[in-house]
Protein backbone atom coordinates (compact mmCIF):
# COMPACT_ATOMS: atom_id res chain seq x y z
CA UNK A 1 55.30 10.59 158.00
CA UNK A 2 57.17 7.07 156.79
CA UNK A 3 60.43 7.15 155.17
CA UNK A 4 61.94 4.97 152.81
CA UNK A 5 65.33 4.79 151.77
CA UNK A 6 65.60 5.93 147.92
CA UNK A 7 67.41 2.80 145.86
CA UNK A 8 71.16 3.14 146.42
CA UNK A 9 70.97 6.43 147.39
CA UNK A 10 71.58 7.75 151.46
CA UNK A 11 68.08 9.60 150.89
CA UNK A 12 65.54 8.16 153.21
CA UNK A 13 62.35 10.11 151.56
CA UNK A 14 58.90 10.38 152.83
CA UNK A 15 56.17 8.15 151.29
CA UNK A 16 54.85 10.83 149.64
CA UNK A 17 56.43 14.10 147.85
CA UNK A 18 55.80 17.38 146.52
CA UNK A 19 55.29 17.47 142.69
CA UNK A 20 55.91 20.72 140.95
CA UNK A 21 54.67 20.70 137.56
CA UNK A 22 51.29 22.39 137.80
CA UNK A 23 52.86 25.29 139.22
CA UNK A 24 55.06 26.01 136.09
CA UNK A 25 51.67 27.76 135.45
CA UNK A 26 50.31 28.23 131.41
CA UNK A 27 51.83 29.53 128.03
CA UNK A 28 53.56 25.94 127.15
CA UNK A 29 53.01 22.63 125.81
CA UNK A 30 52.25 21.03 128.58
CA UNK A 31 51.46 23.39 130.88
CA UNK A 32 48.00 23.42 133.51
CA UNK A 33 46.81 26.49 132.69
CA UNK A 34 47.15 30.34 134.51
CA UNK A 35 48.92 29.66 138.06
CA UNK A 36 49.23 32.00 140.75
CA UNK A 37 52.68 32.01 142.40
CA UNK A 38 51.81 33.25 145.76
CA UNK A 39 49.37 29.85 145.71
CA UNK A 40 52.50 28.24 144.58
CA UNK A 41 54.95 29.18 147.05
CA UNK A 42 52.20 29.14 150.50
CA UNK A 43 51.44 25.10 148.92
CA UNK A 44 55.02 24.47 149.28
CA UNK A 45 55.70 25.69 152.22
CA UNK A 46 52.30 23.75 153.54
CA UNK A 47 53.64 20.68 152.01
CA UNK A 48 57.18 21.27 154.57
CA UNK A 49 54.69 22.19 157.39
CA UNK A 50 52.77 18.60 156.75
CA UNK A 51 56.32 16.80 157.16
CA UNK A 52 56.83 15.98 153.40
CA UNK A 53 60.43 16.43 152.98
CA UNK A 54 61.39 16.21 149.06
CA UNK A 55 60.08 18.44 146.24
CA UNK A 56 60.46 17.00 142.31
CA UNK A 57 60.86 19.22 139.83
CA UNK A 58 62.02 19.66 136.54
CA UNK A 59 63.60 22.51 134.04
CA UNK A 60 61.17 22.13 130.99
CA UNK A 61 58.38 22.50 133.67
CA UNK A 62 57.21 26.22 133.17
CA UNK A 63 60.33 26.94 130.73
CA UNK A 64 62.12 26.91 134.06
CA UNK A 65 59.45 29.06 136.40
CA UNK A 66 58.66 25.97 138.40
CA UNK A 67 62.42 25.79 139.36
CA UNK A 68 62.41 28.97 140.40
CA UNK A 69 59.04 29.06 142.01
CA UNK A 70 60.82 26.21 143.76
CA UNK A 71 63.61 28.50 144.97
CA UNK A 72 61.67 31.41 145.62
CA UNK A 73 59.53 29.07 148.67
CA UNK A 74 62.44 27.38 149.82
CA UNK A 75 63.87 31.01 150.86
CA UNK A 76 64.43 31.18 154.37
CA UNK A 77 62.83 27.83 155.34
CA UNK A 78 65.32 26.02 158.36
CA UNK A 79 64.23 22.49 157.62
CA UNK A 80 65.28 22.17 153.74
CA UNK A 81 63.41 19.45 151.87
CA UNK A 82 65.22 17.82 149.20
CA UNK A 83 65.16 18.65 145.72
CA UNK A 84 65.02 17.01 142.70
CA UNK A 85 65.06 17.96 139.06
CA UNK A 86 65.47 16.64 135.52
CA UNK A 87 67.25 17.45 132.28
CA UNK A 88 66.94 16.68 128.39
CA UNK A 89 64.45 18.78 127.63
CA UNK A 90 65.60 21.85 126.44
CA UNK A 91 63.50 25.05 124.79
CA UNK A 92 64.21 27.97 122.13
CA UNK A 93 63.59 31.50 122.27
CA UNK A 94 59.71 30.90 120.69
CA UNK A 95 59.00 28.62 123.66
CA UNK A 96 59.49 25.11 121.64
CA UNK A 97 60.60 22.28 123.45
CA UNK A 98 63.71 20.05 121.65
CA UNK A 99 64.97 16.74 123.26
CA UNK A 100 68.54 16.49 123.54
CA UNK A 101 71.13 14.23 125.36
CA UNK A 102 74.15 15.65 124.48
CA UNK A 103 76.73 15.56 127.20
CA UNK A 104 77.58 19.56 126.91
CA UNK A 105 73.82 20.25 126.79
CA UNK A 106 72.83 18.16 129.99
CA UNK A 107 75.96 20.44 131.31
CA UNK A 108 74.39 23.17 130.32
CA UNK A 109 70.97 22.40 131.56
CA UNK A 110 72.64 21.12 135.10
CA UNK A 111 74.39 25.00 135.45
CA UNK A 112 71.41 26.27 134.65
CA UNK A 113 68.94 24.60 136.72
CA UNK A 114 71.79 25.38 139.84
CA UNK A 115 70.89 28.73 138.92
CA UNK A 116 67.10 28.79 139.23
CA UNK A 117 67.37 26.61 142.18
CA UNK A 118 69.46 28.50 143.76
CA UNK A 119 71.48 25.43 145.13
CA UNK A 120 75.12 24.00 145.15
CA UNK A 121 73.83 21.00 144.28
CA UNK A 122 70.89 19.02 143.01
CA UNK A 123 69.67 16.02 145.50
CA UNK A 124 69.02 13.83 142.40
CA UNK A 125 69.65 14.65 138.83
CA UNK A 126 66.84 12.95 136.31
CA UNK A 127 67.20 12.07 133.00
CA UNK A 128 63.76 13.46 132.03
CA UNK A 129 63.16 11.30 128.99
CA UNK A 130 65.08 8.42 127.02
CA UNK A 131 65.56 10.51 124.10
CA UNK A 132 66.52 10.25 121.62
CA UNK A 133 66.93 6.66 122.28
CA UNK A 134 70.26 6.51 120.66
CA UNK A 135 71.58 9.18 122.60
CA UNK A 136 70.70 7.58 126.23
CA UNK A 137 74.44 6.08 126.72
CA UNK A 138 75.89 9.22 126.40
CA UNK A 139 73.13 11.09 128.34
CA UNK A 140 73.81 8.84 131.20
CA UNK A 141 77.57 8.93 130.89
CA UNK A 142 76.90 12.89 131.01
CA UNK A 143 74.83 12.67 134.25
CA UNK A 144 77.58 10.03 136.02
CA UNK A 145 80.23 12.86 135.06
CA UNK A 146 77.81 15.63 137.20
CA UNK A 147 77.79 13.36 140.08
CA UNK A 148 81.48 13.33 140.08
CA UNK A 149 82.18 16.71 140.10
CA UNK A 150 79.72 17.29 142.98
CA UNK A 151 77.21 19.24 141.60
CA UNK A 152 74.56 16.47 141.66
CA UNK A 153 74.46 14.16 144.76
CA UNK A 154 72.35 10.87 142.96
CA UNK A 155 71.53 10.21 139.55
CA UNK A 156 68.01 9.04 138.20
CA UNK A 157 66.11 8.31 135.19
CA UNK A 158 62.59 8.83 133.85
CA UNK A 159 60.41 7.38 131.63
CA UNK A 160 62.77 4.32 130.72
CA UNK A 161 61.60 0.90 129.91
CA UNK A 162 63.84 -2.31 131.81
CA UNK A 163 65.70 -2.30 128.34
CA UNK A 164 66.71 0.86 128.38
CA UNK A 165 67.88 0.78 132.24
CA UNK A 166 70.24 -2.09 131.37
CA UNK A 167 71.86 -0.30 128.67
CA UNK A 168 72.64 2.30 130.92
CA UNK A 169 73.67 0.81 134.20
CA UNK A 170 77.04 -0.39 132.92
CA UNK A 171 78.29 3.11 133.05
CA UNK A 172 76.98 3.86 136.37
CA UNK A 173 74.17 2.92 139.02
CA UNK A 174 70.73 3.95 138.69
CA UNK A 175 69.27 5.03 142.40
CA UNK A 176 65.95 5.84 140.87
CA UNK A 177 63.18 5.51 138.06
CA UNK A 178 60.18 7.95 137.94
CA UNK A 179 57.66 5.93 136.19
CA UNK A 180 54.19 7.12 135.46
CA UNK A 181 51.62 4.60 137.91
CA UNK A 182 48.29 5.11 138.36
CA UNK A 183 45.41 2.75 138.25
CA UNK A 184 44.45 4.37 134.47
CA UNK A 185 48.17 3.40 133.88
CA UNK A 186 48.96 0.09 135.47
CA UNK A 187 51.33 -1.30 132.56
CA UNK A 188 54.83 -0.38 134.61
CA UNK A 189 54.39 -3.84 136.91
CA UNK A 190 54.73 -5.78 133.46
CA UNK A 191 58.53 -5.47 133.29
CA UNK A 192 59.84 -2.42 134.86
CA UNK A 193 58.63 -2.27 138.87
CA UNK A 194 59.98 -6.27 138.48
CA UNK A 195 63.12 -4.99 136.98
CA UNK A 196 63.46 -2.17 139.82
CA UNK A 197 63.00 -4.26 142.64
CA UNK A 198 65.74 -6.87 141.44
CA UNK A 199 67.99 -4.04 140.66
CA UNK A 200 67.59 -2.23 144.35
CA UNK A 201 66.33 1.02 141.56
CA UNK A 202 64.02 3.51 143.95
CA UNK A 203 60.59 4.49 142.42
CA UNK A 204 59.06 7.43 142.68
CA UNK A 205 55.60 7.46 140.87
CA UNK A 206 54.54 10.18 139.11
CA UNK A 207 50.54 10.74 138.10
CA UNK A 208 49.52 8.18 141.24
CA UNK A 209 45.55 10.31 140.60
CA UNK A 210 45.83 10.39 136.75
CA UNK A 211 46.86 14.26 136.52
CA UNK A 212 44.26 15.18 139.06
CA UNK A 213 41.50 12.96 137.04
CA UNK A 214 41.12 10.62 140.58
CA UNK A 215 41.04 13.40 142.89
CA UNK A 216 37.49 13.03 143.51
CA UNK A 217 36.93 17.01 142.38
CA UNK A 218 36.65 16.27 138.71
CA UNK A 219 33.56 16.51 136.50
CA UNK A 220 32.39 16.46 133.16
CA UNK A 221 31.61 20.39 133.61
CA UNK A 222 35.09 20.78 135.27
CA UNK A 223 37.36 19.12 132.48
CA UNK A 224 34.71 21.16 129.72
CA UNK A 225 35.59 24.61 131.70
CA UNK A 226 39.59 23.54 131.90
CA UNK A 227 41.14 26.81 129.89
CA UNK A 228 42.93 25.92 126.73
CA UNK A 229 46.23 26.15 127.72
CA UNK A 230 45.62 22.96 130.55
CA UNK A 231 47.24 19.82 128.06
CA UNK A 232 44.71 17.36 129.90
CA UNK A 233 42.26 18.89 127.77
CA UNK A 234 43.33 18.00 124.88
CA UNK A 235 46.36 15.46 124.96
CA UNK A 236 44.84 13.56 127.72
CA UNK A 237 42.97 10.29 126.38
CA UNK A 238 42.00 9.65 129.64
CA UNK A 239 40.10 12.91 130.01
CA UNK A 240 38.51 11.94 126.82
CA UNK A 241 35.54 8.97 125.77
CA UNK A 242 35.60 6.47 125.52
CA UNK A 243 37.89 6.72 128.62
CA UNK A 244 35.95 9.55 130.42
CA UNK A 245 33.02 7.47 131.22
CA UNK A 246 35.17 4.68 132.97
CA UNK A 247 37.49 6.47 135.42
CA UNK A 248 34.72 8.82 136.60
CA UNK A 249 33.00 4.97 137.65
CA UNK A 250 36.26 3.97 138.84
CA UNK A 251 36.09 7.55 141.19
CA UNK A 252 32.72 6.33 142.32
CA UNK A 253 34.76 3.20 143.69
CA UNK A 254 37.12 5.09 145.36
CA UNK A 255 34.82 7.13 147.15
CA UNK A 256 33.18 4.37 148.61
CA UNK A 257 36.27 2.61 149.85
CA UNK A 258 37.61 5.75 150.86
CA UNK A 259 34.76 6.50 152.36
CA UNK A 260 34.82 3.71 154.88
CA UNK A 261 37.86 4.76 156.41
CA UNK A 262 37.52 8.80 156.35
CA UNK A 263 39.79 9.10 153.48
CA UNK A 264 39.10 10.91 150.17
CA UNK A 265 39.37 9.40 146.51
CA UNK A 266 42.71 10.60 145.59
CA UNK A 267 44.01 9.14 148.84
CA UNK A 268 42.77 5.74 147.85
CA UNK A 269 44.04 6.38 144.70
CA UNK A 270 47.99 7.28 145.86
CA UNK A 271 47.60 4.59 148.57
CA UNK A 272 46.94 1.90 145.84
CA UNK A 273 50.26 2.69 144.24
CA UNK A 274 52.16 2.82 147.30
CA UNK A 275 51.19 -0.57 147.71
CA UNK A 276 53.56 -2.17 145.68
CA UNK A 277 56.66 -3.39 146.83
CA UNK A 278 58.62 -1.80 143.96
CA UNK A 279 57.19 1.52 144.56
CA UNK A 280 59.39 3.43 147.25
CA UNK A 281 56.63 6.88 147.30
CA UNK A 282 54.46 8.88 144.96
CA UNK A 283 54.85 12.60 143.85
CA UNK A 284 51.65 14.73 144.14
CA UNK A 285 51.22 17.63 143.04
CA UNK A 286 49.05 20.47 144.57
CA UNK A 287 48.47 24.35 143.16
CA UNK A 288 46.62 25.92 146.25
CA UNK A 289 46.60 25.72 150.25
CA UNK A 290 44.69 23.03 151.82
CA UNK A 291 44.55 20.44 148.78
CA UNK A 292 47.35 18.84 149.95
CA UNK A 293 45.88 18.20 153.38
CA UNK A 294 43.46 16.13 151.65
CA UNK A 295 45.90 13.87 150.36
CA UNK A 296 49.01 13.40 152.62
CA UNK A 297 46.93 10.57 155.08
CA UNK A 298 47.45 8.08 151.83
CA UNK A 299 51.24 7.97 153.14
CA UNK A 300 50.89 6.13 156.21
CA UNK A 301 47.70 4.29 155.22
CA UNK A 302 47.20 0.97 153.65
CA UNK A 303 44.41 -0.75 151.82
CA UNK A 304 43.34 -4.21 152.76
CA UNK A 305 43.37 -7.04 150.57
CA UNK A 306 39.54 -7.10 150.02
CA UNK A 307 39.90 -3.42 148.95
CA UNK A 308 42.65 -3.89 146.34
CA UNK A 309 41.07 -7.18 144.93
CA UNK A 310 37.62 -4.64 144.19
CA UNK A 311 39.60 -2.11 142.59
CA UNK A 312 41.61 -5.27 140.46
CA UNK A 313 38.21 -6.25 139.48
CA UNK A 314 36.85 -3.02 138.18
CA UNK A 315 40.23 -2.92 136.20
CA UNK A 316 39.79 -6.03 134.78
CA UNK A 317 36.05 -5.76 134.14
CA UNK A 318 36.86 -2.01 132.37
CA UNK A 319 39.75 -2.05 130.56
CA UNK A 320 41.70 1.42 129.76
């Protein structure tokens, strides 16, 4: 599989990695549902097998189980993928989620997330989310101070607008953004996949299928039979009408340009993000054997220019 080298970092990653926040399993806010971990750890270890050498994480995912999920895969494995995590969400005893970017809690978190991971040190270090917004300077400073000491090797952010990237960079570089990019959620090449390239800032898309909603494999009957602890359900407008409707035509699209080539609609989908210059790979996620297989040919595949310009269209025609 391709590499690319991440930002400023010395990471050359492959074009697509393994995203680990379905397999934090159910009982919190944002959580998929029931997961099994043996499913968990045998996807992993297929996604190593296929040649996809970085796993993305994150502590809130799970209240920490995906991190140790995570841990519990990479036991014994010779070839280590990298791993990357995130900070500044934090949880209570009652299983609600706070935002904080406090320098001694990002400490905290960091020591903690070591811990799960069973690592020396993290591969890159995320600031999850820019808040509270006011807070982001010191967050950052926080994060820089990690990477000193050697217990993080590159530092990232998440979820930050241009703006907020500029505030930040004067107290240290940023080696990557992990923006949410889909074709449902296009509105990162306004300002920020501009303000990345310029700024030699890595991207790693999260979402490139919409939370699983471009996969091909979702229905009307599917999403209504989703249990009630799966947050598309309910928190996802795109899983919802008006916006149902569209992306299950926009599927349909995929499927036939797919189609042409032996690919499968989420392949299309991941390959149309990782067709922007800006974008340096995509995280997918994947909660049994075999689903990844379907999926990992969008890394080394590109669309042509007819094929993009139809998909542009449809966007254009059907707004989100």
């Amino acid at each position: 599989m391709q590499t690319r080298k991440l930002g400023n970092s010395d990471l050359h990653i492959t074009r697509i990695g393994f995203g680990a926040w379905a397999i934090g399993g159910g009982g919190w806010a944002f959580g998929w549902g029931a997961q099994d971990d043996t499913d968990s750890v045998a996807t992993i270890r297929e996604a190593i097998d296929l040649g996809i050498n970085w796993i993305d994480t994150a502590a809130v995912y799970g209240l920490g189980h995906s991190e140790e999920v995570v841990a519990k895969a990479l036991e014994g494995v010779a070839k280590r993928p990298y791993v990357f995590t995130k900070c500044a969400r934090i949880w209570d005893e009652k299983r609600q989620i706070g935002k904080s970017l406090k320098a001694d809690s990002i400490r905290r978190e960091c020591e903690a997330s070591l811990k799960r991971l069973k690592i020396d040190v993290i591969d890159l270090y995320q600031i999850h989310w820019p808040e509270p917004d006011e807070d982001i300077e010191e967050g950052w400073q926080a994060v820089q101070k990690l990477k000193e000491e050697g217990k993080i090797r590159w530092a990232g952010v998440s979820n930050f607008s241009a703006e907020q990237m500029s505030r930040v960079s004067k107290y240290g570089p940023i080696t990557s953004l992990q923006p949410p990019y889909s074709m449902v959620r296009p509105e990162v090449e306004e300002s920020i996949l501009p303000h990345c390239l310029e700024n030699n800032i890595g991207v790693i898309a999260y979402s490139p299928m919409a939370s699983g909603l471009l996969t091909g494999a979702m229905t009307r009957e599917r999403i209504a039979a989703m249990p009630a602890d799966d947050w598309r359900k309910e928190k996802n407008k795109h899983y919802q009408e008006p916006l149902l409707t569209r992306n299950l035509n926009l599927v349909e699209l995929l499927r036939s340009i797919g189609a042409k080539h032996g690919r499968t609609p989420g392949e299309t989908a991941i390959a149309w993000v990782l067709r922007h210059p800006a974008v340096t790979a995509a995280i997918v996620g994947a909660r049994k054997p075999g689903q990844l297989k379907e999926l990992v040919g969008a890394a080394d595949w590109q669309l042509t220019p007819d094929e993009v310009n139809a998909i542009d269209e449809f966007l254009k025609a059907n707004p989100a």
